[in-house]
N, C-alpha and C. Protein backbone atom coordinates (compact mmCIF):
# COMPACT_ATOMS: atom_id res chain seq x y z
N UNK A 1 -56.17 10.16 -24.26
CA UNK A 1 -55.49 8.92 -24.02
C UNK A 1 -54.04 9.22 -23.65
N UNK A 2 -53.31 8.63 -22.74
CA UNK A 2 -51.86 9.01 -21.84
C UNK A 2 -51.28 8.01 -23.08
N UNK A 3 -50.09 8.60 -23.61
CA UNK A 3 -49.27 7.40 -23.80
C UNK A 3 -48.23 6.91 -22.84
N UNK A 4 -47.64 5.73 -22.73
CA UNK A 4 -46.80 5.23 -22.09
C UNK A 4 -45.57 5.41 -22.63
N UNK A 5 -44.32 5.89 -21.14
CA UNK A 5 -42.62 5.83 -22.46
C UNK A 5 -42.77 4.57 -22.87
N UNK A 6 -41.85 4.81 -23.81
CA UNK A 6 -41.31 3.34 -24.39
C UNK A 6 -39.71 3.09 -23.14
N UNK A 7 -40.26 1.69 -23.40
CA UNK A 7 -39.47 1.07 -22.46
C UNK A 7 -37.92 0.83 -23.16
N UNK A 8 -36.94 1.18 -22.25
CA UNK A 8 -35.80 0.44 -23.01
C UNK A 8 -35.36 -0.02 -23.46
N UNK A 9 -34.80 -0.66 -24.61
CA UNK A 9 -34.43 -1.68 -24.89
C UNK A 9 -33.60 -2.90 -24.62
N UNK A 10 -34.09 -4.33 -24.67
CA UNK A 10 -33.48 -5.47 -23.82
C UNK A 10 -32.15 -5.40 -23.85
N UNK A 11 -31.30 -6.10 -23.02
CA UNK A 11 -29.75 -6.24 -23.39
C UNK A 11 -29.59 -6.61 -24.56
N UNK A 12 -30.02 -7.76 -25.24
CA UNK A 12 -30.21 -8.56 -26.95
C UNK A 12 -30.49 -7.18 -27.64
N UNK A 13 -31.48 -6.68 -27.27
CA UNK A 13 -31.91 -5.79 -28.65
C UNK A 13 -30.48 -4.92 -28.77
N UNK A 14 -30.21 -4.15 -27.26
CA UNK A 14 -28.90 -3.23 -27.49
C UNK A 14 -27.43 -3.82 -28.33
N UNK A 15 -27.49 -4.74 -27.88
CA UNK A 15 -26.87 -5.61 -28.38
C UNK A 15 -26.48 -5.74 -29.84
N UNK A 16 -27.49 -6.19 -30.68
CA UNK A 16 -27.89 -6.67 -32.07
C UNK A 16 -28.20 -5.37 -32.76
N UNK A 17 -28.42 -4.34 -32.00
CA UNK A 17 -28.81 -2.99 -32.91
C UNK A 17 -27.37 -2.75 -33.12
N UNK A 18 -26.46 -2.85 -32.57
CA UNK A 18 -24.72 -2.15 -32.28
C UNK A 18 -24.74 -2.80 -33.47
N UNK A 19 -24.88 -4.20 -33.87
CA UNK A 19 -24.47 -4.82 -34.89
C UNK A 19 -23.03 -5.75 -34.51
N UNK A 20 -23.93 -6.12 -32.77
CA UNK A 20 -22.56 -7.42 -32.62
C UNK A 20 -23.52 -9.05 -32.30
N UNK A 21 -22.72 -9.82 -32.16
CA UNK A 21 -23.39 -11.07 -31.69
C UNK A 21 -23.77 -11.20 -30.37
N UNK A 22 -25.06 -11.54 -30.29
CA UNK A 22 -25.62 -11.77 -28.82
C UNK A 22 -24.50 -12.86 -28.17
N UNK A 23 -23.98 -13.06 -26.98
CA UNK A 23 -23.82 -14.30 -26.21
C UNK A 23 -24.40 -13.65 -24.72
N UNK A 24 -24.23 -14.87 -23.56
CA UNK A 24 -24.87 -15.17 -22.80
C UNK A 24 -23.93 -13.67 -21.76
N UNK A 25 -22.49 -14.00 -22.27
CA UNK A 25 -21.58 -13.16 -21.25
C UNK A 25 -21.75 -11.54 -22.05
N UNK A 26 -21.87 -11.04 -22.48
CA UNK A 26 -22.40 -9.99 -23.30
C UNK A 26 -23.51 -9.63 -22.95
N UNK A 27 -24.35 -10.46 -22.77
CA UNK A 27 -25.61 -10.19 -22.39
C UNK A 27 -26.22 -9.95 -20.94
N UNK A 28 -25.07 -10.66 -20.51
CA UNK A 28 -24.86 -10.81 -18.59
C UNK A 28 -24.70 -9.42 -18.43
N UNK A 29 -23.19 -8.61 -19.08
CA UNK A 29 -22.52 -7.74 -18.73
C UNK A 29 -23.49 -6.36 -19.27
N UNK A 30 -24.24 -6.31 -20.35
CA UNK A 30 -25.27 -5.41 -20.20
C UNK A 30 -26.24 -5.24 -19.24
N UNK A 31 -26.85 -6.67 -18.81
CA UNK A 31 -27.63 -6.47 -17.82
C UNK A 31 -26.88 -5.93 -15.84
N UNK A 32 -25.91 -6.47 -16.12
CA UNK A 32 -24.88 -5.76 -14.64
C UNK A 32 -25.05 -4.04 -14.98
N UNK A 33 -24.65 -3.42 -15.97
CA UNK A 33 -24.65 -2.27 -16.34
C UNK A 33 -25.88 -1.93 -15.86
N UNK A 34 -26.70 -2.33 -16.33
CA UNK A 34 -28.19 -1.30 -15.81
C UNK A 34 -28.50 -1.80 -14.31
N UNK A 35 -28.04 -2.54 -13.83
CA UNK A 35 -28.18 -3.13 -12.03
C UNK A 35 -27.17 -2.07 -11.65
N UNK A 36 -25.90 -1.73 -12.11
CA UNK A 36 -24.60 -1.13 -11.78
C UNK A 36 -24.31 -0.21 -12.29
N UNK A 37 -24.23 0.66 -12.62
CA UNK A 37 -23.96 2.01 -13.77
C UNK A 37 -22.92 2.41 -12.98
N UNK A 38 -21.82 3.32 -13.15
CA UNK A 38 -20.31 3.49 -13.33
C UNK A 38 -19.86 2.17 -12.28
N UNK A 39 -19.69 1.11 -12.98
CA UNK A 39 -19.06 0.03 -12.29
C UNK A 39 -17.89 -0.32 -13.51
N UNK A 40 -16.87 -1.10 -12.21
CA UNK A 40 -15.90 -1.14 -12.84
C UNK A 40 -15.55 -2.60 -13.51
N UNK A 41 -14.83 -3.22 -14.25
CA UNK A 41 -14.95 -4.47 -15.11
C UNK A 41 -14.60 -5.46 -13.90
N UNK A 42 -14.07 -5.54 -12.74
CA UNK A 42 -14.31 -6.18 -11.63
C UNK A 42 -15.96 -6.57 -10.91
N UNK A 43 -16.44 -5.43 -10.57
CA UNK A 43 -17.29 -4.90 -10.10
C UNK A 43 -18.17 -5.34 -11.11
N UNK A 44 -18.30 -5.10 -12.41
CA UNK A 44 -18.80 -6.46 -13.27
C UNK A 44 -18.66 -7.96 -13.20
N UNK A 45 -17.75 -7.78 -13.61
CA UNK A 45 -17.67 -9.70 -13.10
C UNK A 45 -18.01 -10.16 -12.52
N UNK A 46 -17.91 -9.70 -11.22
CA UNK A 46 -18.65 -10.33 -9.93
C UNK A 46 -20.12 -10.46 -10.00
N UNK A 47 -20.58 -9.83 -10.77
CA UNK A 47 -22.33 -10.12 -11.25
C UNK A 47 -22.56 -10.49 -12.43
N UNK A 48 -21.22 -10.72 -13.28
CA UNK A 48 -21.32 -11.20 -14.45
C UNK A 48 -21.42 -12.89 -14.10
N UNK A 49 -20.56 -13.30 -12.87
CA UNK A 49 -20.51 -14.61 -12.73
C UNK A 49 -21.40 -15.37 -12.16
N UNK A 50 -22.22 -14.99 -11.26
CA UNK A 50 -23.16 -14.57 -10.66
C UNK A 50 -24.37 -16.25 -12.09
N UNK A 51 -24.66 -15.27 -12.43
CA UNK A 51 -25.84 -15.73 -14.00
C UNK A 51 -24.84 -16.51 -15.14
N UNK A 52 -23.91 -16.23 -15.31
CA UNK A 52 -23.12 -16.85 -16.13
C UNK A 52 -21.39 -17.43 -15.79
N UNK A 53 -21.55 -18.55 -14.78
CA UNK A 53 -20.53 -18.65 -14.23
C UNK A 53 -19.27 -19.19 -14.53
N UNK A 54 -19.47 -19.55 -15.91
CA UNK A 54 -17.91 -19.85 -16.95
C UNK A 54 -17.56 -18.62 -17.58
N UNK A 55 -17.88 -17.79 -17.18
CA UNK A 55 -17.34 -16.39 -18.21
C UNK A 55 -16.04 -16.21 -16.88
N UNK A 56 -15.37 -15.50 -17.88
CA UNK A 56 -14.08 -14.53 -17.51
C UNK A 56 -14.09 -13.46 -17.34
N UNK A 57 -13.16 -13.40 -16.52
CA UNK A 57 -13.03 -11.88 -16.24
C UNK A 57 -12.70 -10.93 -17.61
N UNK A 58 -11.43 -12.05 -18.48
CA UNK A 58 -10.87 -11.16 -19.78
C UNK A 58 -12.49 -11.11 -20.57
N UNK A 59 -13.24 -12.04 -20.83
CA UNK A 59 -14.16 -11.93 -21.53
C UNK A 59 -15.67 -10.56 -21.29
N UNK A 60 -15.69 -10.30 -19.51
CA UNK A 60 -16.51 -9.29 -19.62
C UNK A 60 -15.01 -7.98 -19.98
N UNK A 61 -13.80 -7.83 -20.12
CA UNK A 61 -13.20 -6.99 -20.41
C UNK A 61 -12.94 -6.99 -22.37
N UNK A 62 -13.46 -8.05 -23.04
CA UNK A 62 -13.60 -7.81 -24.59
C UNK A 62 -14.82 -7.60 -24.62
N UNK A 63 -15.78 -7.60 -23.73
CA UNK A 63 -17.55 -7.43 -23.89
C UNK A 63 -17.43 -5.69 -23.54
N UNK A 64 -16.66 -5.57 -22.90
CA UNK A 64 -16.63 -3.89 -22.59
C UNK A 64 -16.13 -2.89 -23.64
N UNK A 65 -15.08 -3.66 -23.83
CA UNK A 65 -13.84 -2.92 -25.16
C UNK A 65 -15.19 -3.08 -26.38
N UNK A 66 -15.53 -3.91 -26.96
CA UNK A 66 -16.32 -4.29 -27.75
C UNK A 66 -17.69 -3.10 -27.57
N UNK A 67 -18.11 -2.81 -26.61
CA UNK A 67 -19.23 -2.00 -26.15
C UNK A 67 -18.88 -0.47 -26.42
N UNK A 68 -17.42 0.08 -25.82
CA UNK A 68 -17.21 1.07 -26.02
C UNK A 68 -16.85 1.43 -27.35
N UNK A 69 -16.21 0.47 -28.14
CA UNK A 69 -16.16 0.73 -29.59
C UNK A 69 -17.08 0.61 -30.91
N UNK A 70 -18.48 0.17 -29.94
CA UNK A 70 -20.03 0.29 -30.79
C UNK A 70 -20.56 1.67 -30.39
N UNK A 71 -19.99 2.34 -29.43
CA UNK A 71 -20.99 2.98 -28.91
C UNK A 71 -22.30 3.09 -28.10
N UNK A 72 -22.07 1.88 -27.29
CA UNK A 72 -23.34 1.37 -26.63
C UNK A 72 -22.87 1.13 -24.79
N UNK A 73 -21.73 2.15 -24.62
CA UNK A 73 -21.40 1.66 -23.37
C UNK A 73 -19.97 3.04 -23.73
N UNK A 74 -20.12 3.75 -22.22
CA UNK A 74 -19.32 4.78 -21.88
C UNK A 74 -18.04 4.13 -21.03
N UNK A 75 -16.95 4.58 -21.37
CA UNK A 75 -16.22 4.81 -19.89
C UNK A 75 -15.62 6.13 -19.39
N UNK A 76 -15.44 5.94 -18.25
CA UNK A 76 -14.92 7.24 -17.45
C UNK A 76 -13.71 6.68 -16.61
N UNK A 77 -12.93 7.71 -16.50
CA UNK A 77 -11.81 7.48 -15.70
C UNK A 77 -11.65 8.74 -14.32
N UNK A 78 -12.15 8.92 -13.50
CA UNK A 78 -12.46 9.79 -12.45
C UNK A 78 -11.05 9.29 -11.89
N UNK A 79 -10.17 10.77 -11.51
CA UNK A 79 -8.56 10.66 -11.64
C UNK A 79 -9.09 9.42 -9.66
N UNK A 80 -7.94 8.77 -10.10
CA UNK A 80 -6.92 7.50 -8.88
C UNK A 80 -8.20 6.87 -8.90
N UNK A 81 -9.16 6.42 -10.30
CA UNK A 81 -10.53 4.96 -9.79
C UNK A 81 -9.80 4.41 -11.31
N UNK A 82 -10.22 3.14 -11.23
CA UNK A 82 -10.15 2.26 -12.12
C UNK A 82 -11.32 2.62 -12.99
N UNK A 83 -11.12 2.02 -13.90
CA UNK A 83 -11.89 2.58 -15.32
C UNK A 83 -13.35 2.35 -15.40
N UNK A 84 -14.34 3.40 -15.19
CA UNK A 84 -15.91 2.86 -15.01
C UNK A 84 -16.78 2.82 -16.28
N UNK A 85 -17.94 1.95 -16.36
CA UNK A 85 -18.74 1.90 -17.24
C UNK A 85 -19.65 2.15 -17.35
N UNK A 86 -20.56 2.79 -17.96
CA UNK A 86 -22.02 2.84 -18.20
C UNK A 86 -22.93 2.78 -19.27
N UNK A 87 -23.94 2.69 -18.96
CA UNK A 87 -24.65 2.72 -20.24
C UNK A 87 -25.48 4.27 -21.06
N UNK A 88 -25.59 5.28 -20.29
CA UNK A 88 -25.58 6.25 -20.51
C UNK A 88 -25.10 7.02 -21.58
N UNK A 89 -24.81 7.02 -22.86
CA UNK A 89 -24.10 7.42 -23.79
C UNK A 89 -24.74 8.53 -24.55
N UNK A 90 -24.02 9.31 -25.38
CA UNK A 90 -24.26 10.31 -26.62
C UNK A 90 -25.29 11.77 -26.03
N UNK A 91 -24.95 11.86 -24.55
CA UNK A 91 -25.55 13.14 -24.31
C UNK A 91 -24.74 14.02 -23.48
N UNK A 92 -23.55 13.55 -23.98
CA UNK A 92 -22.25 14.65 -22.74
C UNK A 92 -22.66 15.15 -21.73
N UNK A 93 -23.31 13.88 -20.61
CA UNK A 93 -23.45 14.45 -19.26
C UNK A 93 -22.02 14.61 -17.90
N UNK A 94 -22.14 14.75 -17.44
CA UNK A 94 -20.53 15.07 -16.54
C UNK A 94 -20.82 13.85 -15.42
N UNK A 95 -20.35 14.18 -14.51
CA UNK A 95 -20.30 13.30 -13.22
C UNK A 95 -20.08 13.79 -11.97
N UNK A 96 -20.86 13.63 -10.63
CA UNK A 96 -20.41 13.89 -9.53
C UNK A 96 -19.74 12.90 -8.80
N UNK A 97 -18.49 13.33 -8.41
CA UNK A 97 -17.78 12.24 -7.89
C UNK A 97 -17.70 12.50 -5.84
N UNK A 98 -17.87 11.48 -4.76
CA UNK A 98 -17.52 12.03 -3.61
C UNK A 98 -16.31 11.70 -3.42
N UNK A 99 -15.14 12.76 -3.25
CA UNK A 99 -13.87 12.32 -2.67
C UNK A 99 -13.65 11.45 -1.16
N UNK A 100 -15.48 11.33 -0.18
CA UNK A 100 -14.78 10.58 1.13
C UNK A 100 -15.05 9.29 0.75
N UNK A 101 -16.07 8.62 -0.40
CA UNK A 101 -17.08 7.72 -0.23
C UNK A 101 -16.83 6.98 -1.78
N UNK A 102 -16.66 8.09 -2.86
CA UNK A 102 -16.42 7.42 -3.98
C UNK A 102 -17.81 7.54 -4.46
N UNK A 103 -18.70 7.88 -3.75
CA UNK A 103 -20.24 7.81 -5.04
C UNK A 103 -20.06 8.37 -5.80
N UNK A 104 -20.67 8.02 -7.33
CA UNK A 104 -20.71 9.01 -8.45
C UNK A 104 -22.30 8.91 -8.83
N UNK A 105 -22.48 10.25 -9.29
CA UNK A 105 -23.76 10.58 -9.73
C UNK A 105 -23.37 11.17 -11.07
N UNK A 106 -24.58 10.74 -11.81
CA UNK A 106 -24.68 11.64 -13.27
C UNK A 106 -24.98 13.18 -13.06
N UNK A 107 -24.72 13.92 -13.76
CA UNK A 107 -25.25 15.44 -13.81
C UNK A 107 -25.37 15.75 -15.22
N UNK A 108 -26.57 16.51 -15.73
CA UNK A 108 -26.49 16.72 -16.77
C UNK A 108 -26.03 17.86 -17.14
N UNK A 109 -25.78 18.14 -18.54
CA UNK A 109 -24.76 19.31 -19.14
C UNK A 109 -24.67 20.51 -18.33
N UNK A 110 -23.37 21.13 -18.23
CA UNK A 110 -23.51 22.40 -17.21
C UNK A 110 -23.75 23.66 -17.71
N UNK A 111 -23.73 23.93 -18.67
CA UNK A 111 -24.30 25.26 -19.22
C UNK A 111 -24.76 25.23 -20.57
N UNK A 112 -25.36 25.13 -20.99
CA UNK A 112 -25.59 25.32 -22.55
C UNK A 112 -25.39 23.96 -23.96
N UNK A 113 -25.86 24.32 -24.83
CA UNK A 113 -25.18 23.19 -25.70
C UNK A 113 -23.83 22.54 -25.86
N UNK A 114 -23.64 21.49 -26.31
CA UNK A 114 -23.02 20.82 -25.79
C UNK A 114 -21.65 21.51 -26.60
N UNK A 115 -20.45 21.35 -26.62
CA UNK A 115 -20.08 21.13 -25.63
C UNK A 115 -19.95 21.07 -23.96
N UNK A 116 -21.03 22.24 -24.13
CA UNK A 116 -21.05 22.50 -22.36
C UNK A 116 -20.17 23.75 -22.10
N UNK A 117 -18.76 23.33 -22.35
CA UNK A 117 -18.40 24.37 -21.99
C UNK A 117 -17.21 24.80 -23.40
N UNK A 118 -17.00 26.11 -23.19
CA UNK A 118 -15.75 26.88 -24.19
C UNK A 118 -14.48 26.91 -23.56
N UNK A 119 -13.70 26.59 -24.26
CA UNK A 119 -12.28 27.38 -23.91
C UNK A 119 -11.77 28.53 -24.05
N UNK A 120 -10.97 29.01 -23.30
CA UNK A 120 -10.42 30.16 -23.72
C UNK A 120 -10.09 30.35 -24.63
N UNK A 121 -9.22 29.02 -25.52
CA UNK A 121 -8.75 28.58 -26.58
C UNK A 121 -8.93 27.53 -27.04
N UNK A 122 -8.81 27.25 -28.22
CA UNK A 122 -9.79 26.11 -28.70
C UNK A 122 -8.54 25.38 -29.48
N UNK A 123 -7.41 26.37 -30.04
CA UNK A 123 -6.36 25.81 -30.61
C UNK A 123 -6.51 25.11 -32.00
N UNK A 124 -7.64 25.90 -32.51
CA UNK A 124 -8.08 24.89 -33.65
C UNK A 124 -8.83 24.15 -33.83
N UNK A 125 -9.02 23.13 -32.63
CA UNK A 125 -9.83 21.92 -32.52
C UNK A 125 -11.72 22.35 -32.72
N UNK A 126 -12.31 21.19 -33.34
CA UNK A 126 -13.48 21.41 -33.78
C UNK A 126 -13.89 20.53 -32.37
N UNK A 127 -14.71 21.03 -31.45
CA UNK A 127 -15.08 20.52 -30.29
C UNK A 127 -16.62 19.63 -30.65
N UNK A 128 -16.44 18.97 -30.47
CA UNK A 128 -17.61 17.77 -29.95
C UNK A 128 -18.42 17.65 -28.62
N UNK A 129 -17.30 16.96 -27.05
CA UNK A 129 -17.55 17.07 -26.42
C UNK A 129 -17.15 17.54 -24.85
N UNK A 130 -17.24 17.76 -24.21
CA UNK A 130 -16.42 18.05 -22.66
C UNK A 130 -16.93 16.76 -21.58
N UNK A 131 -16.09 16.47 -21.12
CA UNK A 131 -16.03 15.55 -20.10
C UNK A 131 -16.14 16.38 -18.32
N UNK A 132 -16.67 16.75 -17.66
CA UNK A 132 -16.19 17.16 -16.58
C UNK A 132 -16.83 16.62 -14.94
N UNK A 133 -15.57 16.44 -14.25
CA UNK A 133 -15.67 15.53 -13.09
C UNK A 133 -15.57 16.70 -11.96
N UNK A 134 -17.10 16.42 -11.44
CA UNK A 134 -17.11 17.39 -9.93
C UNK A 134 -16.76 16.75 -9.11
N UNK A 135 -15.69 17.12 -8.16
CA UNK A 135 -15.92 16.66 -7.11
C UNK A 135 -15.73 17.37 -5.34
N UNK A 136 -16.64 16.63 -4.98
CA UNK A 136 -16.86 17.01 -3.41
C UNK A 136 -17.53 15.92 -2.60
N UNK A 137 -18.20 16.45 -2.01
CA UNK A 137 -18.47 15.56 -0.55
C UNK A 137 -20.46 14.95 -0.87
N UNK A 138 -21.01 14.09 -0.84
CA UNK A 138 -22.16 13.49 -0.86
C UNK A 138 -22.93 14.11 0.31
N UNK A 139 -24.15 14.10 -0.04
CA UNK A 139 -24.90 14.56 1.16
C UNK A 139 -24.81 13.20 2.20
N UNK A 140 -24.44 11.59 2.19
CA UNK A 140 -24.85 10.93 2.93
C UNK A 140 -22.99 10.92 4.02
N UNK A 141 -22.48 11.26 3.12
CA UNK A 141 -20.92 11.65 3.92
C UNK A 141 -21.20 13.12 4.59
N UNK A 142 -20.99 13.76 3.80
CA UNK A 142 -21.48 14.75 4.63
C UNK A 142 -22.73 15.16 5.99
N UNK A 143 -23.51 14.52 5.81
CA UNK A 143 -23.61 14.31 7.46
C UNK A 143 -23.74 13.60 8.38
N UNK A 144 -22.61 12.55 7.97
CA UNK A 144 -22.18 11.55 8.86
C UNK A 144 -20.92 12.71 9.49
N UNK A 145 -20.04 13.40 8.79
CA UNK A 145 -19.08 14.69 9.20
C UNK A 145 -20.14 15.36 10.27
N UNK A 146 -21.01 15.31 9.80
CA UNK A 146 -21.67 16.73 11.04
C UNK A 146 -22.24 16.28 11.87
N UNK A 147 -22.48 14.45 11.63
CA UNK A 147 -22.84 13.85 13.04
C UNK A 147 -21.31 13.58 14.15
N UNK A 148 -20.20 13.80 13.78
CA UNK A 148 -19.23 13.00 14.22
C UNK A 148 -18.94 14.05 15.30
């Protein structure tokens, strides 16, 4: 007999497991996240308003703050972008970023347990996790370059 994955859990369930209150704009802004993954609290809104069209902009930005301080929602700051979100959490994956186009892709850990990577020096610090942002060129930029 095959088993089937288990399916994700709803925005509500993610939600209520964090141990916050369901609302409609909370619930909007999880579901944008999995339509949108590294999107930015703009780039939210605009699909937050979409399904729930009295929400605020400040309100998907306390639904975010609120998310990242449950642990149920990442951000990244990929140097000169505004601050991105995802839902992806607790497996220190990195990111591919394209410098012509701006796509970002997930990548998972680059060498070994996590942290991923060592320092030369550690300075003391008890390491957890590494953050690291590749960047280069997309295959769909890149050969639009080699069509030009």
């Amino acid at each position: 007999m095959t088993s089937l994955p288990l399916a994700a859990p709803d925005a509500s369930e993610r939600i209520r497991a964090a141990g916050l209150r369901v609302t409609d704009s909370r619930r909007a802004v999880v579901e944008a996240l999995e339509q949108r993954p590294h999107a930015s609290a703009d780039e939210l809104y605009t699909l937050v308003a979409v399904s729930v069209p009295h929400t605020s902009l400040q309100s998907v930005y306390n639904a975010l703050g609120d998310f990242v301080d449950a642990g149920i929602v990442r951000r990244i700051e990929p140097a000169g972008r505004p601050g991105l979100f995802e839902l992806r959490v607790d497996d220190n994956h990195h990111h591919l970023v394209c410098s012509e186009c701006g796509a970002i892709e997930d990548v998972d850990c680059a060498v070994g347990p996590a942290p991923c990577l060592t320092p030369a020096d550690n300075r003391g610090f008890t390491l957890r996790a590494a953050e690291v942002t590749f960047w280069g060129v997309c295959p769909a930029c890149a050969e639009a370059s080699a069509g030009a």
